[in-house]
N, C-alpha and C. Protein backbone atom coordinates (compact mmCIF):
# COMPACT_ATOMS: atom_id res chain seq x y z
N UNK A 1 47.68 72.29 276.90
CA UNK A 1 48.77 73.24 276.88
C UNK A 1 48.28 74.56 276.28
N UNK A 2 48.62 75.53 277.22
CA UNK A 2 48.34 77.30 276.43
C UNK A 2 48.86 77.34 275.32
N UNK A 3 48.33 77.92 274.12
CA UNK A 3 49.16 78.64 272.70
C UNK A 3 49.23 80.41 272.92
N UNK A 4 50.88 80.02 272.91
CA UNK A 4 51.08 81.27 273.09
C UNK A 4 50.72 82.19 271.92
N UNK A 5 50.73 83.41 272.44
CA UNK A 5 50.55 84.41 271.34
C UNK A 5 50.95 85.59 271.57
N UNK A 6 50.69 86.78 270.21
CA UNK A 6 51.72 88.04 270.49
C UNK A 6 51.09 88.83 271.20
N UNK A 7 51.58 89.67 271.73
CA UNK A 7 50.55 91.09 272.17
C UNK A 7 49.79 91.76 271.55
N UNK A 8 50.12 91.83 270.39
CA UNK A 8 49.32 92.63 268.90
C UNK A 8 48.10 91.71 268.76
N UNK A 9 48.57 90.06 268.32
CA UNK A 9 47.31 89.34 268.58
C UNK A 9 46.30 89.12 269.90
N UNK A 10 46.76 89.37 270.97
CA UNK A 10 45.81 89.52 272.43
C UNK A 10 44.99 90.69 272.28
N UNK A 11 45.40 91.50 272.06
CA UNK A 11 45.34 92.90 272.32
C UNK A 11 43.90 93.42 271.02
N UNK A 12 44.25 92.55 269.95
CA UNK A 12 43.20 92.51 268.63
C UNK A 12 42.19 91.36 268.87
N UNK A 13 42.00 90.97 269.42
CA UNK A 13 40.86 90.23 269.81
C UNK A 13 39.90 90.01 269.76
N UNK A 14 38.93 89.75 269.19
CA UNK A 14 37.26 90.03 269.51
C UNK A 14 37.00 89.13 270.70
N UNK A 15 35.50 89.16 270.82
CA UNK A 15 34.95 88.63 271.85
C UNK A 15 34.87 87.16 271.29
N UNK A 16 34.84 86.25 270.48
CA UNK A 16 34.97 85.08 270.00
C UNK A 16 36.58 84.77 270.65
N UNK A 17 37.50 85.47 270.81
CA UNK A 17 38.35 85.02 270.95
C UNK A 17 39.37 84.56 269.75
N UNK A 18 38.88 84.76 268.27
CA UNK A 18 39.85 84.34 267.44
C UNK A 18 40.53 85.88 266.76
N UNK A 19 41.92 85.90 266.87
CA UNK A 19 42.84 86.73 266.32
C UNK A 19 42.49 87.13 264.62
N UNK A 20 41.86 86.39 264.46
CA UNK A 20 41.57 86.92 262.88
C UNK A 20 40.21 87.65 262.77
N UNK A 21 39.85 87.67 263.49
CA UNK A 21 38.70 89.22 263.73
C UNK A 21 39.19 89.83 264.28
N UNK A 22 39.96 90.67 263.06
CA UNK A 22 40.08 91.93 264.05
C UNK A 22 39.07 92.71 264.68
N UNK A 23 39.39 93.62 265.56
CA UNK A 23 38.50 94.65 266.69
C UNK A 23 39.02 96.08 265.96
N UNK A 24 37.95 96.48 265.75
CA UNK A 24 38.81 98.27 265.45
C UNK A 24 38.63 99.10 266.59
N UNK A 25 39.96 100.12 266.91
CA UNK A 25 40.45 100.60 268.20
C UNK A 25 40.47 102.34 267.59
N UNK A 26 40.27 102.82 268.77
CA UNK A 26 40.29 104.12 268.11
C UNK A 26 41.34 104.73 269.21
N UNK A 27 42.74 105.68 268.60
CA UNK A 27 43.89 106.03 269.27
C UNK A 27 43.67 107.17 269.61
N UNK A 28 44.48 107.41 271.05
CA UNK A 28 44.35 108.55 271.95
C UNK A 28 45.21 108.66 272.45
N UNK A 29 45.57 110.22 272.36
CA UNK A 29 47.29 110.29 273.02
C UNK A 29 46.89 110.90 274.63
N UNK A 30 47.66 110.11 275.06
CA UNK A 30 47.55 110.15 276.85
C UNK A 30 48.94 110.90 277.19
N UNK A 31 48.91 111.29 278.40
CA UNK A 31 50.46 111.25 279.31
C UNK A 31 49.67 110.65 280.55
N UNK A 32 50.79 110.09 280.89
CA UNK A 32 50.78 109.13 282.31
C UNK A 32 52.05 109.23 283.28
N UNK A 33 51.97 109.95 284.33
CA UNK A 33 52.54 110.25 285.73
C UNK A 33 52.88 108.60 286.13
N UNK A 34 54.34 108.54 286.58
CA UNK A 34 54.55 107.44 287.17
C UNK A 34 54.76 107.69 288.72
N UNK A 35 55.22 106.57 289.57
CA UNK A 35 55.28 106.73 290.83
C UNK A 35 56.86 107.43 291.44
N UNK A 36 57.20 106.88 289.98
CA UNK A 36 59.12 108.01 290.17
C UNK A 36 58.76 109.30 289.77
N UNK A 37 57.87 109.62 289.18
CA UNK A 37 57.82 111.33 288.73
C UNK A 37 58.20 111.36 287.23
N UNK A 38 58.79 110.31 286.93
CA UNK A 38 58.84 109.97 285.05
C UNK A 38 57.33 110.46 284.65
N UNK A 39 57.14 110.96 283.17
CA UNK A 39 56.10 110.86 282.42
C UNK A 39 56.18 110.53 281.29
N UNK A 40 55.02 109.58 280.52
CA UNK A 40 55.46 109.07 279.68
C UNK A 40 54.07 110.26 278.75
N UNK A 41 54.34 110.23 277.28
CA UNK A 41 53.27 110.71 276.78
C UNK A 41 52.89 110.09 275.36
N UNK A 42 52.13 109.37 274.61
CA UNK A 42 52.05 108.71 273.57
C UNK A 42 50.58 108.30 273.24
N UNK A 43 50.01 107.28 272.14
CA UNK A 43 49.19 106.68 271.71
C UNK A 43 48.30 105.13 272.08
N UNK A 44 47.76 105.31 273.19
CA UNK A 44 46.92 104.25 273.52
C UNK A 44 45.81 103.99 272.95
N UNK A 45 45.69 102.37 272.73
CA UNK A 45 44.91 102.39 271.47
C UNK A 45 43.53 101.62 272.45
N UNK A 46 42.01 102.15 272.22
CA UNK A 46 41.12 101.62 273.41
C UNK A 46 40.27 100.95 272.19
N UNK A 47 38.68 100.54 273.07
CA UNK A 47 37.75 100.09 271.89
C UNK A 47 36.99 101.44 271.88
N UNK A 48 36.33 101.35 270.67
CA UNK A 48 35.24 102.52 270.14
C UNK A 48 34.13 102.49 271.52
N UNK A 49 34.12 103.69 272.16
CA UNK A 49 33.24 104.07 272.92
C UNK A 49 33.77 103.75 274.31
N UNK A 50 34.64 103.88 274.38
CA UNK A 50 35.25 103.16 276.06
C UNK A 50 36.12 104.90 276.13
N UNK A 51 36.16 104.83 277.45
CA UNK A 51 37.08 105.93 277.68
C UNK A 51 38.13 105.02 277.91
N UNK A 52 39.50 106.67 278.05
CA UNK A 52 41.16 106.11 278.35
C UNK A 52 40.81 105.57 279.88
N UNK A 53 40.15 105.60 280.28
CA UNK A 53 40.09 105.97 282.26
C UNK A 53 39.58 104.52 282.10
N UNK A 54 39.07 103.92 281.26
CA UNK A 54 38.97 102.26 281.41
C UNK A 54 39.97 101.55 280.86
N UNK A 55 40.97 102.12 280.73
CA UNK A 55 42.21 100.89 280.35
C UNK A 55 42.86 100.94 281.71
N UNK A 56 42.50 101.81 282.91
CA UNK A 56 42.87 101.08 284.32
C UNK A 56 42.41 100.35 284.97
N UNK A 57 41.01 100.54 284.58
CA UNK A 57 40.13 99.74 284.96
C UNK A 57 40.09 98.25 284.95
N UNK A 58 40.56 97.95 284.09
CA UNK A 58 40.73 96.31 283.18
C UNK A 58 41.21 95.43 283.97
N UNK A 59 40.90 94.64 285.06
CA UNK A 59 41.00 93.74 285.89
C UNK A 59 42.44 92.68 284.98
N UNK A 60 41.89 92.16 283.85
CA UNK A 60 42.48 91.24 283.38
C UNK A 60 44.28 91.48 282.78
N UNK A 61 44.28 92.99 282.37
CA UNK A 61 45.80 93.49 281.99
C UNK A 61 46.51 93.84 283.12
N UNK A 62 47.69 93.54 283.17
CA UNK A 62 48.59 94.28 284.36
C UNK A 62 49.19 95.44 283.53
N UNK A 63 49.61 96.13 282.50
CA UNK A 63 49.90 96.67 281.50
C UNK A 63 49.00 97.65 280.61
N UNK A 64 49.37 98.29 280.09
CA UNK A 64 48.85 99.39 278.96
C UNK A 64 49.88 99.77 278.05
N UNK A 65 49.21 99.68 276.92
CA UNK A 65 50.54 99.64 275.87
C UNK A 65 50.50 101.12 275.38
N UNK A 66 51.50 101.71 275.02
CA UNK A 66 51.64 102.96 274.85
C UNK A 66 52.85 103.01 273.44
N UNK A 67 52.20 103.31 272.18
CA UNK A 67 52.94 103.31 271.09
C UNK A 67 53.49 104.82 270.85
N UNK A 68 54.51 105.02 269.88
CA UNK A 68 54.78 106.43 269.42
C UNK A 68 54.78 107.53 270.49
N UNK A 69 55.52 107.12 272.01
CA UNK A 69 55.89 107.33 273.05
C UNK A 69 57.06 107.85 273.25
N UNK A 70 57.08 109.18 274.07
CA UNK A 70 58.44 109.79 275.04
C UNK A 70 58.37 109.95 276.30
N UNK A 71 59.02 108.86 276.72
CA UNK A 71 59.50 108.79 278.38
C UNK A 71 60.48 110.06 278.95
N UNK A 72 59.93 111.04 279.97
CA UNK A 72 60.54 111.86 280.30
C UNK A 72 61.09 111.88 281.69
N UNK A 73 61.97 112.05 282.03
CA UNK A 73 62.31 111.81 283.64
C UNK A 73 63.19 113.34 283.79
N UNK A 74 63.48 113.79 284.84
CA UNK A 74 63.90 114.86 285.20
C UNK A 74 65.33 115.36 284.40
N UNK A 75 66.19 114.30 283.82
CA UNK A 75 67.47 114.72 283.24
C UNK A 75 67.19 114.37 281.79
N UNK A 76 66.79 113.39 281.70
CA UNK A 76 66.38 112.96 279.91
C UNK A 76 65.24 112.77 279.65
N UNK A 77 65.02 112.82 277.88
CA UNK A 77 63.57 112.86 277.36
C UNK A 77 63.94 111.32 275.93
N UNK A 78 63.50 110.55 275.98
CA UNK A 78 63.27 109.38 275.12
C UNK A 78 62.74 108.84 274.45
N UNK A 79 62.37 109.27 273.11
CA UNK A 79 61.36 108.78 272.37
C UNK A 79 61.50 106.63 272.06
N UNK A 80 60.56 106.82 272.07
CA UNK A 80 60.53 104.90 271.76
C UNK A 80 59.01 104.68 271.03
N UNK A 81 59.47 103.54 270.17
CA UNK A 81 57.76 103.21 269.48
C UNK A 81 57.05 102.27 270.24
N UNK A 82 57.38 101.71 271.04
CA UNK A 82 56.47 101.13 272.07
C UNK A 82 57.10 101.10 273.55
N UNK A 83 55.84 101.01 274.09
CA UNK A 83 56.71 101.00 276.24
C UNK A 83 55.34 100.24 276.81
N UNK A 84 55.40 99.50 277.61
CA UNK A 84 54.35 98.87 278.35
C UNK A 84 54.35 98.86 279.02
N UNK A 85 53.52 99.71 280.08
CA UNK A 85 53.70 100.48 281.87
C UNK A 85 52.80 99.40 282.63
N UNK A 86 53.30 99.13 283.53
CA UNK A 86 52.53 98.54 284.50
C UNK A 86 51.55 99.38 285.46
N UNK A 87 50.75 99.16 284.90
CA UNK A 87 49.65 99.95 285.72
C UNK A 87 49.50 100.33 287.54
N UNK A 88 50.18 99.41 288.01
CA UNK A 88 50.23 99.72 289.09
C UNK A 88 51.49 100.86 289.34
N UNK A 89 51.72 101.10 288.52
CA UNK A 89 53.29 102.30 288.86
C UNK A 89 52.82 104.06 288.30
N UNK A 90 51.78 103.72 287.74
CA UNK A 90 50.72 104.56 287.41
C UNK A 90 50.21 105.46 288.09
N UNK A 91 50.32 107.02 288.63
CA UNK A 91 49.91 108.34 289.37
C UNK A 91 48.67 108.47 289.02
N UNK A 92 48.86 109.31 287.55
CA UNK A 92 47.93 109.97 286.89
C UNK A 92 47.70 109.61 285.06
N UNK A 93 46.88 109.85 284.76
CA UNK A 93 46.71 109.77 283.52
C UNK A 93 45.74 110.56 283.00
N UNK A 94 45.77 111.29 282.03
CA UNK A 94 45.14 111.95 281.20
C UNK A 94 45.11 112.15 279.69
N UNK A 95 43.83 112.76 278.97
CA UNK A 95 43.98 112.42 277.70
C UNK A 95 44.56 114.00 277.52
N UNK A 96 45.31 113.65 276.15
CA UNK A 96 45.86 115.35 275.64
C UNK A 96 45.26 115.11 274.25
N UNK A 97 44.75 116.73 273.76
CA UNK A 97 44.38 116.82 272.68
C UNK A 97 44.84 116.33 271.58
N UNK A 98 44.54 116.03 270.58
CA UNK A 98 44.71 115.48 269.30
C UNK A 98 46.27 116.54 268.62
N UNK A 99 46.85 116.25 268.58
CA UNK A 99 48.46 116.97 267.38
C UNK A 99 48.15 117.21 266.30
């Protein structure tokens, strides 16, 4: 039987596979174009030395987690502390400078 687990623990992972090594991630604020014309803009957290342009890459996630995030769509703007986009709904993405 699978043991489930959280996203925070998947997501912190090492290559052993045990949740109690942590991985240190270094954060990058992106905006990401959806396929409705929404944009979201926030803090994706990658590994040290990987670009943002490889968290599409990632065969194994259907998702990208996006913390300290505002979803914008043509009438409203929405801040939220987390949103998890499915990558396939995904236009564009780019990194924006540091705040």
């Amino acid at each position: 039987m699978k043991q489930k687990v959280s996203l925070e623990e998947r997501t912190s992972r090492s290559t052993t596979g045990l949740a109690s090594e942590r991985v240190s991630r270094e954060d990058r604020l992106v905006a990401l174009r959806l396929v409705d014309g929404s944009e979201i803009r926030g803090t994706v957290h990658i590994l040290p030395g990987s670009r943002v342009f490889d968290l599409l890459n990632r065969g194994a996630d259907s998702f990208i987690a996006v913390t300290d995030a505002t979803m914008s769509t043509s009438a409203t703007t929405e801040p939220t502390s987390f949103i998890a986009v499915n990558k396939a709904h995904i236009v564009a993405l780019w990194e924006l400078p540091d705040r």
